[in-house]
Structures are given as structure tokens and as C-alpha cells.
Protein backbone atom coordinates (compact mmCIF):
# COMPACT_ATOMS: atom_id res chain seq x y z
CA UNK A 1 5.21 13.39 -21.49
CA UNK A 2 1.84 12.29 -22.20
CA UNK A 3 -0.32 11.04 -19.75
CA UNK A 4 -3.48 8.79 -19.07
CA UNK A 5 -6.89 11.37 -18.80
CA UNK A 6 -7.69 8.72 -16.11
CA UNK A 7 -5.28 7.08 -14.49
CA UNK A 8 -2.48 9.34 -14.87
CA UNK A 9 0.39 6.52 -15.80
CA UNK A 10 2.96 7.92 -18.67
CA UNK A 11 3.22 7.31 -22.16
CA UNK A 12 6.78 5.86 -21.34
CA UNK A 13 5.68 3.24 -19.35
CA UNK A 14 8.34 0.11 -19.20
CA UNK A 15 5.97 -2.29 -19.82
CA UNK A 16 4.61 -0.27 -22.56
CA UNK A 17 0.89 1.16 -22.85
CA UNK A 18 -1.46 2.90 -25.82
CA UNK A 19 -3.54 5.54 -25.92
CA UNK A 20 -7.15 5.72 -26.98
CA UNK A 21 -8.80 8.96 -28.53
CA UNK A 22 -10.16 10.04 -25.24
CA UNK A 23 -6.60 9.82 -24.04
CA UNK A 24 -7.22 6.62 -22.00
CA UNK A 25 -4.49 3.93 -21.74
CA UNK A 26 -5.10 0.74 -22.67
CA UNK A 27 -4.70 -0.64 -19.05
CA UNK A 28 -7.55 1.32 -18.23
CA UNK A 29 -9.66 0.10 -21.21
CA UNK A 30 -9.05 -3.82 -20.58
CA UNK A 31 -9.23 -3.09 -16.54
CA UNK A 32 -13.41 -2.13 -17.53
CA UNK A 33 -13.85 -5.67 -18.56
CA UNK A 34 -14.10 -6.45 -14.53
CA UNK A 35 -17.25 -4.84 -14.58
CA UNK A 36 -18.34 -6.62 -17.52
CA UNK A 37 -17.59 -10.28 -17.70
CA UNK A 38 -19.73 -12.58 -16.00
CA UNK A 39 -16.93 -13.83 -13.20
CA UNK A 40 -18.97 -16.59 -12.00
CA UNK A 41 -19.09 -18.22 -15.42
CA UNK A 42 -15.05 -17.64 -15.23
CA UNK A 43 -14.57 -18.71 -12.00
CA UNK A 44 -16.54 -22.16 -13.27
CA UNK A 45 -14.15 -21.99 -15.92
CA UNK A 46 -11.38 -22.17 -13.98
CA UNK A 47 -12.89 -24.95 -11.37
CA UNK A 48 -13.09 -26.84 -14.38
CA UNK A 49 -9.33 -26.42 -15.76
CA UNK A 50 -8.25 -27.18 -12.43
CA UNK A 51 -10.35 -30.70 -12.23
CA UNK A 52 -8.15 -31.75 -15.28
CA UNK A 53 -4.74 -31.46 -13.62
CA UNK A 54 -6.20 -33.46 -10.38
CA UNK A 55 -3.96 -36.28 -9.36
CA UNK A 56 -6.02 -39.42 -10.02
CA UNK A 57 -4.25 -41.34 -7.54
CA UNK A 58 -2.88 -38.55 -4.93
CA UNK A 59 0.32 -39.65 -5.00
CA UNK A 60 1.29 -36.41 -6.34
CA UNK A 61 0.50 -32.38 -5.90
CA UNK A 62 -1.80 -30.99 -8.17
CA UNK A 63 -0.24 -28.03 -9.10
CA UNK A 64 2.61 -25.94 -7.35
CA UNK A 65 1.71 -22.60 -6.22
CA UNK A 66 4.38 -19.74 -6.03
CA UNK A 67 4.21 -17.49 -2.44
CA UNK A 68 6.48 -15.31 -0.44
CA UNK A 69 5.16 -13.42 3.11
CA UNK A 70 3.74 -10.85 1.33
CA UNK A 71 1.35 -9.81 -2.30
CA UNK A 72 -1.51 -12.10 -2.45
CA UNK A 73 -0.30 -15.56 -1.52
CA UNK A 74 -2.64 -15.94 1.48
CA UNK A 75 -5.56 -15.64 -1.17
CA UNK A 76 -4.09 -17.47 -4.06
CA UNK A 77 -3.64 -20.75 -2.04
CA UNK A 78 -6.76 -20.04 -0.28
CA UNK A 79 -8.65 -20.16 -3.66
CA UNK A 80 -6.90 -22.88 -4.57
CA UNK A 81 -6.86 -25.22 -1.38
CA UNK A 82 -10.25 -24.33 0.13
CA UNK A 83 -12.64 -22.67 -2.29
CA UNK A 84 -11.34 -25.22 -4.77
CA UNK A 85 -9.99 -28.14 -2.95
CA UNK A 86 -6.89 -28.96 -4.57
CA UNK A 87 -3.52 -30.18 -2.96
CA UNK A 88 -0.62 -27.26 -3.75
CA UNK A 89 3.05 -28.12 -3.23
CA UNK A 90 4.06 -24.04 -2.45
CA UNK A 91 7.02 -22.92 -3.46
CA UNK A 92 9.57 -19.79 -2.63
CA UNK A 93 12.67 -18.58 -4.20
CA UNK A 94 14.45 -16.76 -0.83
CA UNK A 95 15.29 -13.40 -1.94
CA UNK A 96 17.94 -13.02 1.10
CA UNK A 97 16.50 -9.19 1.54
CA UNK A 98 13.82 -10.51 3.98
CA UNK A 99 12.26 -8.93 6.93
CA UNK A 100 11.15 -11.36 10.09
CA UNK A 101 7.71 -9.88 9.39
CA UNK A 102 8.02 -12.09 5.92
CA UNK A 103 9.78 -14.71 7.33
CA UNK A 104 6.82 -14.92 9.63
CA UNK A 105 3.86 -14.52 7.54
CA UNK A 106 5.33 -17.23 5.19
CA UNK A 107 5.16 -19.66 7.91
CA UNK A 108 1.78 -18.84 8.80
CA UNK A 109 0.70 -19.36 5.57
CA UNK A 110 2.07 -22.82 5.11
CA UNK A 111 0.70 -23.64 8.81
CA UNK A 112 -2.70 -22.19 8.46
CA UNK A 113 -3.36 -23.32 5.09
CA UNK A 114 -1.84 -27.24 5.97
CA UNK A 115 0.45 -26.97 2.74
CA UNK A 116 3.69 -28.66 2.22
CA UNK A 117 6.81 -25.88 1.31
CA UNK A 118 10.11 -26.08 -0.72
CA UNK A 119 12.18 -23.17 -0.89
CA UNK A 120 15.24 -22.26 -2.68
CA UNK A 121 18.15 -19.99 -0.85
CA UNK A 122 21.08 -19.74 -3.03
CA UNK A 123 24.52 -18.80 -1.43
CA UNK A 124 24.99 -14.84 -0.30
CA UNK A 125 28.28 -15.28 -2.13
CA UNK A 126 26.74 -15.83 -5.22
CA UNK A 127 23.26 -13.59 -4.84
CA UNK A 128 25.95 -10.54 -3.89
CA UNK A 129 28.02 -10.98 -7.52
CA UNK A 130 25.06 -11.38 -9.40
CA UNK A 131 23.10 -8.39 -7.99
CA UNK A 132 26.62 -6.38 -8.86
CA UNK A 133 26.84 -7.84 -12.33
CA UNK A 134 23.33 -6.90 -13.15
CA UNK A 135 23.61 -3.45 -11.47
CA UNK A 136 25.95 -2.85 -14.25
CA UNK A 137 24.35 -4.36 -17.17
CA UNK A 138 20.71 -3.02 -16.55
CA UNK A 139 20.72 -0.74 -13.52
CA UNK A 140 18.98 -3.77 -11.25
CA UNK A 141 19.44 -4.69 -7.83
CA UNK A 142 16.00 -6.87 -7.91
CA UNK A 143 17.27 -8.88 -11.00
CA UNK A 144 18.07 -12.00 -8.78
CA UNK A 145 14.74 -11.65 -7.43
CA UNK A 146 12.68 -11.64 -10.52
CA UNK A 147 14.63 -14.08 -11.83
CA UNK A 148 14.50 -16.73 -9.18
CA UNK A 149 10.66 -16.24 -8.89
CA UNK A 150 10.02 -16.83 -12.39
CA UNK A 151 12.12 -19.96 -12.34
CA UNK A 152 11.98 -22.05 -9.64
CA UNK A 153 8.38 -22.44 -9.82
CA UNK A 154 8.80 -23.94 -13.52
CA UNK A 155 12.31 -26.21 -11.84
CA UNK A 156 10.18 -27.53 -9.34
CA UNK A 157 6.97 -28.50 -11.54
CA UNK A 158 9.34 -30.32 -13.56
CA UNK A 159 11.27 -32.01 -11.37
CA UNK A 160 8.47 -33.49 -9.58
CA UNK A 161 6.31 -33.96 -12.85
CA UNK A 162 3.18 -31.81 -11.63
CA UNK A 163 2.27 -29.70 -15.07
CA UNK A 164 0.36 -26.91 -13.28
CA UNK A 165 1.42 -24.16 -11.97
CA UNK A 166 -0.87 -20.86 -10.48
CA UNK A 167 0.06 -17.67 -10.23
CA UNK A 168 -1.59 -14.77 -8.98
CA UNK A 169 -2.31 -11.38 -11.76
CA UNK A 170 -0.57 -11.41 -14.75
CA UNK A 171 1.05 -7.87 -14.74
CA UNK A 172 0.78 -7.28 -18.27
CA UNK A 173 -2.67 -7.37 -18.21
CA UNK A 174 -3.63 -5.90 -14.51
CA UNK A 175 -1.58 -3.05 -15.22
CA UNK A 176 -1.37 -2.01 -18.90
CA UNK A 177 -3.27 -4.20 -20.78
CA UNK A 178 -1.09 -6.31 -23.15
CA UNK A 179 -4.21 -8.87 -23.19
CA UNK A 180 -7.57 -8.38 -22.35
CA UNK A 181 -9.04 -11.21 -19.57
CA UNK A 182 -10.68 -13.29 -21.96
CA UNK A 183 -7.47 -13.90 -23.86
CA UNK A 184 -6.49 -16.30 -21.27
CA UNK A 185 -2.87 -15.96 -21.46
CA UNK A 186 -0.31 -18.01 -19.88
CA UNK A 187 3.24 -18.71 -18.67
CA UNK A 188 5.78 -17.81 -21.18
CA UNK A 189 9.02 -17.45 -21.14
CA UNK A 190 9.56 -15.25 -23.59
CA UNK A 191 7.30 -12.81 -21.63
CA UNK A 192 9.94 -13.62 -18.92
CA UNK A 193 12.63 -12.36 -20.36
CA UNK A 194 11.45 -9.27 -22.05
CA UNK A 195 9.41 -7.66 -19.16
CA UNK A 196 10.39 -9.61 -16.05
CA UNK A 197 14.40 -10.16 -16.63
CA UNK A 198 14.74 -6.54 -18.54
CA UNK A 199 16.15 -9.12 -21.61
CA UNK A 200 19.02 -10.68 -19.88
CA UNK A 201 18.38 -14.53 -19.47
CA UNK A 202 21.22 -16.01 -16.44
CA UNK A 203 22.98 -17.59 -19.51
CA UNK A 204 23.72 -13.85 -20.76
CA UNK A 205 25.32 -12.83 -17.43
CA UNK A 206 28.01 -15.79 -17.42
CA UNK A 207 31.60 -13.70 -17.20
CA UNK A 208 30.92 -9.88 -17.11
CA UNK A 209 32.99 -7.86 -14.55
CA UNK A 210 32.11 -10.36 -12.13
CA UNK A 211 33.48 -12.95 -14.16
CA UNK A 212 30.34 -15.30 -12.87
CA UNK A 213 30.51 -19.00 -14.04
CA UNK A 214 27.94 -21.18 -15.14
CA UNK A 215 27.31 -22.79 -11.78
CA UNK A 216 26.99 -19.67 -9.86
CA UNK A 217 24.48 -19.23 -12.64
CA UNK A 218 22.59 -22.90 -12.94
CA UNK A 219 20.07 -21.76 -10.39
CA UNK A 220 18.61 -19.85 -12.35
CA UNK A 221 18.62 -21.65 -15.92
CA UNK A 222 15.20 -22.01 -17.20
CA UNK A 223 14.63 -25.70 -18.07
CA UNK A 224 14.92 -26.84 -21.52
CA UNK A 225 11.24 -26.68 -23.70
CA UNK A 226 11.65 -30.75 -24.01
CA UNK A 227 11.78 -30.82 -20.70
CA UNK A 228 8.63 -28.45 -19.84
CA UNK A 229 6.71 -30.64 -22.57
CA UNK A 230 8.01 -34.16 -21.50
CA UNK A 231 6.10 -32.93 -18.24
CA UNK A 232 3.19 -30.41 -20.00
CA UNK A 233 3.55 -27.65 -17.88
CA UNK A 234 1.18 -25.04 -17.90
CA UNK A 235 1.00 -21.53 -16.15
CA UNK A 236 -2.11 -20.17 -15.40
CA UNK A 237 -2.96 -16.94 -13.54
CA UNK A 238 -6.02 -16.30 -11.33
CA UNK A 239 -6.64 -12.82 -12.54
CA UNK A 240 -7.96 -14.44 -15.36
CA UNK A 241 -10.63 -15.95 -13.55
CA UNK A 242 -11.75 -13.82 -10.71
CA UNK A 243 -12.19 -10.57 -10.40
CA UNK A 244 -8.93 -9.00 -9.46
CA UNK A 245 -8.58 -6.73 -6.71
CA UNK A 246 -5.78 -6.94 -4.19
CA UNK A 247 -6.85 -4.78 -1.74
CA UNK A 248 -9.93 -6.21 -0.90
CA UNK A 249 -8.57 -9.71 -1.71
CA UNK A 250 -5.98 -8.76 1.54
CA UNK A 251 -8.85 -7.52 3.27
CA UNK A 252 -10.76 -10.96 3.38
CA UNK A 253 -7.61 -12.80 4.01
CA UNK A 254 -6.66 -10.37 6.79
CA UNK A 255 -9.71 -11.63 8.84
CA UNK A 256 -9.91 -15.16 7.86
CA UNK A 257 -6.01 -15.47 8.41
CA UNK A 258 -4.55 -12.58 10.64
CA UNK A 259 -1.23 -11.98 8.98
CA UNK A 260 0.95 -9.18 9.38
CA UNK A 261 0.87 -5.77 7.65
CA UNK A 262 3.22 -2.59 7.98
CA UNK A 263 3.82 0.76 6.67
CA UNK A 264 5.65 1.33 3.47
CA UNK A 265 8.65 3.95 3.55
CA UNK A 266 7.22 5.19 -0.47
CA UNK A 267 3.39 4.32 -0.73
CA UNK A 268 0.54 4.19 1.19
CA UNK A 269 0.23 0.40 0.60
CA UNK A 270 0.22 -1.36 3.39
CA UNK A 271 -0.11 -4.72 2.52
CA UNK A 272 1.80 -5.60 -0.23
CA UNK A 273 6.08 -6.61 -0.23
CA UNK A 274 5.99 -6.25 3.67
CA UNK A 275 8.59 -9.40 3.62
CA UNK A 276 11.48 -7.20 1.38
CA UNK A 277 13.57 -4.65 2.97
CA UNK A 278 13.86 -2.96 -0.36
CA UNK A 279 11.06 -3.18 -2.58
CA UNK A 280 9.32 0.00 -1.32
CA UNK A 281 12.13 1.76 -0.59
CA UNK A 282 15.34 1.28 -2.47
CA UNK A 283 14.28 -0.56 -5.20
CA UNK A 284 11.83 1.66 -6.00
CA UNK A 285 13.40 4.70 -5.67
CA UNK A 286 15.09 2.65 -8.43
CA UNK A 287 12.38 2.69 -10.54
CA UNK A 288 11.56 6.19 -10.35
CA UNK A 289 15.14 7.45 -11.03
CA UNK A 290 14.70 5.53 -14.51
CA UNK A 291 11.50 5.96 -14.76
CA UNK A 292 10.28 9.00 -13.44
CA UNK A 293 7.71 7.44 -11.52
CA UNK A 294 6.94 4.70 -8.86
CA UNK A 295 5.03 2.65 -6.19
CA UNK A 296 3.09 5.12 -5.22
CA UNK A 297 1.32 5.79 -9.00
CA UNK A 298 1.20 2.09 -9.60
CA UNK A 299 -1.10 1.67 -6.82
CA UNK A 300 -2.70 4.88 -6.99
CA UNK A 301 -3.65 4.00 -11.00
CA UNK A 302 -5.18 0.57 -9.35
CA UNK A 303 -7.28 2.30 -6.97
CA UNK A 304 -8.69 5.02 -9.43
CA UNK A 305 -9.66 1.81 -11.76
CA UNK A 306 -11.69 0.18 -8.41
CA UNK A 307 -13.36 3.08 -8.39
CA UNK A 308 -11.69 4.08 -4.36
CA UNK A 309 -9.54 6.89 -5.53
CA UNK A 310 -9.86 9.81 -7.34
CA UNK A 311 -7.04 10.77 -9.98
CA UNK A 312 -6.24 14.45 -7.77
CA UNK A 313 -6.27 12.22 -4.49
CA UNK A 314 -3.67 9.97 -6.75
CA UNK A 315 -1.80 12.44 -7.52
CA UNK A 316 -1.60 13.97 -3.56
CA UNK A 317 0.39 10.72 -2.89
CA UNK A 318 2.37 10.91 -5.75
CA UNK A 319 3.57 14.44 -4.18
CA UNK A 320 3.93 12.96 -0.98
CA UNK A 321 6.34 9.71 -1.74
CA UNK A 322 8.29 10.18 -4.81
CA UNK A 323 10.88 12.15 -3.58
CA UNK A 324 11.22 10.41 -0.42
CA UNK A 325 14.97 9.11 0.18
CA UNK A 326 15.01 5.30 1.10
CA UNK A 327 16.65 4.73 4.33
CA UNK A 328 17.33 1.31 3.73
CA UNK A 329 20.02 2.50 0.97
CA UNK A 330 23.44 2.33 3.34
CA UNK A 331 21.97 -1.01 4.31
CA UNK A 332 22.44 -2.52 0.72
CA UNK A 333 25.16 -0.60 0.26
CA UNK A 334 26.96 -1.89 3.45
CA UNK A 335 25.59 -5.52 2.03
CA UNK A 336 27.10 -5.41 -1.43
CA UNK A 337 30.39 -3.54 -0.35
CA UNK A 338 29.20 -0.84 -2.55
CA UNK A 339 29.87 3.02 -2.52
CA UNK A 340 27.11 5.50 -2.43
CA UNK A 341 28.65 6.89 -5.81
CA UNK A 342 29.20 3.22 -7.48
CA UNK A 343 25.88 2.54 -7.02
CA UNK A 344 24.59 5.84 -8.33
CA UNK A 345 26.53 5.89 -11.43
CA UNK A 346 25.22 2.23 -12.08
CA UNK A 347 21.63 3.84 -12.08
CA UNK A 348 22.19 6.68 -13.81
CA UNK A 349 22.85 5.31 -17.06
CA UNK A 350 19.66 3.77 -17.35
CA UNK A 351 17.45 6.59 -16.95
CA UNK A 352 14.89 7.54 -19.60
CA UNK A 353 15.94 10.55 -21.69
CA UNK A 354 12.44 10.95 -22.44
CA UNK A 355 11.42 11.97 -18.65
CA UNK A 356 15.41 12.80 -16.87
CA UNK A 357 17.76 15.66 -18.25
CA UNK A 358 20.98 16.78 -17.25
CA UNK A 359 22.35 20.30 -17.40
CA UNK A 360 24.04 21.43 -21.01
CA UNK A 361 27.48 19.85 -20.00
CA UNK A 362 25.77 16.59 -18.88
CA UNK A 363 27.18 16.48 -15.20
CA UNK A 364 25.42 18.28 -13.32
CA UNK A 365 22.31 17.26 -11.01
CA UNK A 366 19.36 15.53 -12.78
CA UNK A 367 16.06 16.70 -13.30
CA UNK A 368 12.14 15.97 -14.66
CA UNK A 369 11.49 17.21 -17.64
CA UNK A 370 8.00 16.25 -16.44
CA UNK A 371 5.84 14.88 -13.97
CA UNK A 372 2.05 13.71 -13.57
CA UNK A 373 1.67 16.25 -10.96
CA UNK A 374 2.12 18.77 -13.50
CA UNK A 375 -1.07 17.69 -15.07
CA UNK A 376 -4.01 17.61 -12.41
CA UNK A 377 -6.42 19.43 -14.62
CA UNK A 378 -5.50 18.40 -18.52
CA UNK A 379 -8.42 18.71 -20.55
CA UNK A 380 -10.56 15.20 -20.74
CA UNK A 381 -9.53 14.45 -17.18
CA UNK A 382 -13.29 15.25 -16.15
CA UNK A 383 -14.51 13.38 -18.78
CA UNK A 384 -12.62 10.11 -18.38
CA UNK A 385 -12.91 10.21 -14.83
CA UNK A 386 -14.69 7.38 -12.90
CA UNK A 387 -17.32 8.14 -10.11
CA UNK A 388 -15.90 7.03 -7.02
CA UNK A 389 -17.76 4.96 -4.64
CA UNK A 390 -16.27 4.40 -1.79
CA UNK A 391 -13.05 5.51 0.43
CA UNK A 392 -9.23 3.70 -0.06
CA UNK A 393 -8.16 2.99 3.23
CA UNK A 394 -5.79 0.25 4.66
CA UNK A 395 -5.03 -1.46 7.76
CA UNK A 396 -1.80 -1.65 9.94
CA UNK A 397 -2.18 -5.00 11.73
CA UNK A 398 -0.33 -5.70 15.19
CA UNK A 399 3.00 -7.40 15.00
CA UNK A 400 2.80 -10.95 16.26
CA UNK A 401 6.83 -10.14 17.91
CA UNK A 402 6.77 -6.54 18.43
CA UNK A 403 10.80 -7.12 19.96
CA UNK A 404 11.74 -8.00 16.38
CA UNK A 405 14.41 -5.85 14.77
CA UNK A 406 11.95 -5.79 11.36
CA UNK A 407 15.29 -4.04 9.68
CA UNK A 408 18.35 -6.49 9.40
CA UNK A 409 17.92 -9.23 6.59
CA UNK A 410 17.20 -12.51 7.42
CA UNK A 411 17.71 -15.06 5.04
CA UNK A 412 16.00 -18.19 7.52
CA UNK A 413 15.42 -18.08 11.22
CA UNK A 414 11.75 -19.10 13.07
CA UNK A 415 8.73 -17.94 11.63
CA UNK A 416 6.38 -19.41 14.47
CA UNK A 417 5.84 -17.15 17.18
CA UNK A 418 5.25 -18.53 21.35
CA UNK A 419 1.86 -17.37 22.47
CA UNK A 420 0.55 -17.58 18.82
CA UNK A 421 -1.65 -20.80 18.11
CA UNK A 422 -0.82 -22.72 15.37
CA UNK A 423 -4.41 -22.96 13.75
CA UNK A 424 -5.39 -25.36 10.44
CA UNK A 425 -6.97 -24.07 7.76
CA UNK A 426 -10.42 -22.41 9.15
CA UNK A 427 -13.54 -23.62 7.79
CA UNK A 428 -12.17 -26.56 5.38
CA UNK A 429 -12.31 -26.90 2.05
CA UNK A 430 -15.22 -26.23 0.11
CA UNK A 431 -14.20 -28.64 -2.53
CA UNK A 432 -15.30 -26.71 -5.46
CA UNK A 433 -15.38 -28.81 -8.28
């Protein structure tokens, strides 16, 4: 397997990647443009692109935002509301695998920030045949998740007629650098469906073992393109704009807001997906058994590129969480009705050949045929290395209900907390404009 001389991610990457003749990936290359465009010209740029979508009257939101209690919602409707003034209707698709800490951070958000909230919760029934249809036709127990995300957003701008919407980093680009920054690129579904939804649109899964119908489905139909002109939706994302970097995004939010942080069970990350039981442990023990790797080099490879982590210290945590077994497994197991074995033969077949091997008869225990730690000292890793300049370390803030049972899911309950003020958003808007 080849690997990036400074970032270490693999050649077999699944949102794909190139290599340069250094041996630097093309996520790498496109992340140096954040030292070399002139943000404050972008961020005008943006103030200016978000002027145009204003509500003349303000009878109306002027763009819908998508958050959850976790990533980088606190400073995505932060820009938006108080460094640039505009009214956000937020919006959540309830991915039923919550923790309270989520549940709690979301209403926080909305609180603090003085936003109005729609959410969509679909039935268990329904989420628990879907996540075993697509378990069987891609390996994915996130699929609802993704696709819910991605689509209620775009419902809800259309329903109510507001044609912006803003999301956070586009992945393609913050991680492996399908676009460079100044390519601007927006919403699209067909990005959607070949990165996000692994290909399968919620028409594809109607019958399969599950025999789902079209209703169970509708939730998740994306709406027709008529429709998305009639209203001229647009999707921009921030990263775009603004110099991306989560961590010390979270850090600034953290002390302007005081939301809720907690170790991960397979990264050192503490700050992002602490709302979902399963997205650092289950799910992406997922993703490393098809694709060799995980959490932990995703956000070691961002680090390295902010210059707060060297490639051998990336590497150290790589050791450290990629074998580690999820406990959270028997609780989605327990959830779906599911045997350990099911579930493991449903993963199985999508692993990559080109990094997993069985023994000659094929049934037998699974193996790497190789792994980034193999490859600490390559030759060009010196040379493509970036001078670090300062030291990655994150915060574990205090739970605001330290009583909570943070490990049952919890589709609703109350988010507000007695003995914690309900505060409105600190210093105002700045009304950038």
C-alpha cells in the first residue's frame, strides 16, 4: 500500500486521493492553500454572498443551517448569526443513536445562540429495517445517518422557500482534495450519492430482504431538481471561506459557549461526534475493517497539516486505537436484534482486497497486508515533513449532569439542565455585512 510522505493516509483511500512526485497526496497539496489565500478577502467574499440571500422583508429565515450536539455547529451558526448577522432556521435529522451529552449540547446551542429548531425523528421501526437493509447491501450501519443529514436540510429549504443553505467543511476538499478552496464548490447531489450514500439513493433500497416500501423510504427522497430550482437553492460551505480548522474553531466556541466534550473510545478527539454512541466506536471500527484504517489517522492527517502533530506522533495513535474493540457493539447488536456473527459477515464482504487477506482457503481469520505503521521512516518522509509549531492537545470539559447514564440511546428527552442558566447569545451580533 502506498502511502502519503506526509500525512501518512493510503493510496486506497474511499474518497479517493493522488499522489504527487514527492509522494504527497493531493489533500495535503490543496490543504497548503490555508497558508496562502488571503482569508480576509474570502471571508468578505462570503459576507457578501450571504447579503444576497437576506430576507428583504424578514418574514422569512435567511438560510437554514444544518447542526447536531456535536462537529462544529456551535461555530457554524456562530459565524453565521453573530459575526455575520443573519437569521438561521437550524435544522437536525435525529439519528436515534444519541447520547444525553448530544441531546444536551443541541439544546444549548439553539438556547445560547436564540435560533429557532426543526428536527426530523423518523420511526425506530423504520430506522431499524433500513440500517439492516443497508448492512447488507454496502456493509453500513451509518447509512440512515448520512442520508438523513444530507436531505433534510435540502426538504426543509424547500418547503419553506429559503434557497440557502450552510454547511460546515466540504469533506472532499478538507480531507483529500477533490477541489482546491478557490473552486468554490457547492451542494450537489450527485456528490451525495457517490461519496456520502456509498451510491445507493433511498429509491434503490425500496424491497431488498427487508422488503422496505416507498413510504418507509419517502423520508429520505431527495426533492425533485424542479423543485430545488422553483426555490434556487444553493449549498454553500464555510471552509471555503475561512480558514478551516476544527480544533481551534472548538476551542473558541468552548469558551464563548461552554458545551460539553468527552473522551472517544478510538481517537484522541475529544470534541467531535460526542452526541453518537457509535461513531467513534462501532462505526468506525467499521471503517477500518474495510478500510484498513480509521478515526484516529483521519484526525491525526488533520493535525500534521496544522502543523500540531508530527507524522511519528500520528502514527503512535494510530498504534494505540485501531485495534481497540468497540464496547458499544452488543449495544447495537441488542438494538437491531442482530447476532454478533450476522453482523460480521455483513462487514466482511466489503473489505478492501487491496489492504485485508484471508488465509489460502479464504475462511480463516483476516489480516493487513499492510499498515501505515509499517512505514514510519519511508524515504521522503523527512523531506515532506512540516515543522511543527506548537503542541495538539484537547480538553475534557465537565458534564453539565454528571448522574446521566451517557450510554443508552436517547432519541428525545430534556436537554436543559436545573442549575444551568439559560444565557442568550453573548456579545450580540456583530452584523457583518
Amino acid at each position: 500500500m502506498k502511502y502519503c510522505k506526509r500525512c501518512g493516509y493510503p493510496e486506497n483511500h474511499p474518497l479517493h486521493l493522488t499522489f504527487d512526485d514527492e509522494g504527497v497526496c493531493s489533500g495535503c497539496r490543496v490543504h497548503e492553500e490555508k497558508d496562502e489565500l488571503d482569508w480576509h478577502d474570502r471571508g468578505e467574499k462570503l459576507g457578501r454572498i450571504l447579503n444576497a440571500f437576506r430576507s428583504d422583508t424578514g418574514d422569512n429565515y435567511d438560510c437554514v443551517v444544518p447542526v447536531s450536539g456535536a462537529r462544529d455547529s456551535y461555530f457554524i451558526v456562530d459565524t453565521i448569526k453573530r459575526v455575520y448577522g443573519m437569521n438561521p432556521l437550524l435544522v437536525t435529522y435525529n439519528r436515534h443513536f444519541n447520547t444525553e451529552r448530544g441531546i444536551r449540547n443541541l439544546a444549548y446551542l439553539c438556547t445560547l445562540t436564540d435560533c429557532d429548531h426543526m428536527q426530523m425523528v423518523i420511526s425506530p421501526a423504520t430506522v431499524k429495517k433500513i440500517t439492516r437493509e443497508t448492512l447488507h447491501r454496502m456493509g453500513s450501519m451509518y447509512w440512515h445517518v448520512l442520508a438523513g443529514q444530507t436531505v433534510y436540510p435540502v426538504q426543509t429549504a424547500v418547503r419553506f422557500k429559503i434557497p440557502l443553505i450552510v454547511w460546515g467543511a466540504h469533506q472532499g476538499t478538507d480531507q483529500v482534495g477533490m477541489f482546491s478552496h478557490t473552486d468554490e464548490v457547492e451542494m450537489t447531489r450527485k456528490y451525495r450519492l457517490e461519496h456520502d450514500l456509498m451510491g445507493f439513493e433511498a429509491e434503490d433500497l425500496v424491497g431488498g430482504v427487508e422488503g422496505l416500501s416507498e413510504d418507509d423510504l419517502r423520508p429520505f427522497f431527495y426533492p425533485l431538481t424542479q423543485e430545488i430550482a422553483k426555490t434556487g437553492v444553493r449549498g454553500i460551505y464555510l471552509n471555503n471561506y475561512i480558514r478551516w480548522d476544527s480544533k481551534a474553531q472548538h476551542e473558541k466556541m468552548l469558551d464563548r459557549y461552554g458545551y460539553e466534550t468527552a473522551a472517544q473510545s478510538r481517537t484522541f478527539d475529544t470534541y467531535n461526534d460526542v452526541d453518537c454512541q457509535h461513531y467513534s466506536g462501532l462505526h468506525d471500527r467499521v471503517k477500518f475493517l474495510k478500510w484498513g484504517f480509521g478515526k484516529a489517522l483521519d484526525h491525526g492527517v488533520r493535525e500534521i497539516r496544522l502543523k500540531r502533530m508530527t507524522r511519528l506522533e500520528a502514527i503512535d495513535h494510530v498504534a494505540t486505537y485501531q485495534d481497540v474493540a468497540p464496547a458499544d457493539k452488543e449495544k447495537f447488536l441488542k438494538w437491531m436484534d442482530m447476532t454478533e456473527n450476522d453482523f460480521d459477515r455483513c462487514i466482511d464482504k466489503f473489505r478492501d482486497p487491496a489492504i485485508w487477506e484471508r488465509d489460502a482457503k479464504g475462511k480463516g481469520d483476516w489480516s493487513l497486508k499492510d499498515s501505515l505503521i509499517n512505514h514510519r521512516d519511508d524515504d521522503g518522509v523527512k523531506e515532506a515533513a512540516l515543522d511543527k509549531i506548537e503542541d495538539c492537545q484537547f480538553q475534557i470539559t465537565p458534564s453539565k449532569n454528571p448522574d446521566a447514564n451517557e450510554d443508552e440511546y436517547k432519541i428525545l428527552q430534556r436537554g436543559f439542565v436545573d442549575g444551568h442558566a439559560q444565557k442568550g447569545l453573548r456579545d450580540g451580533p456583530e452584523g457583518k455585512k
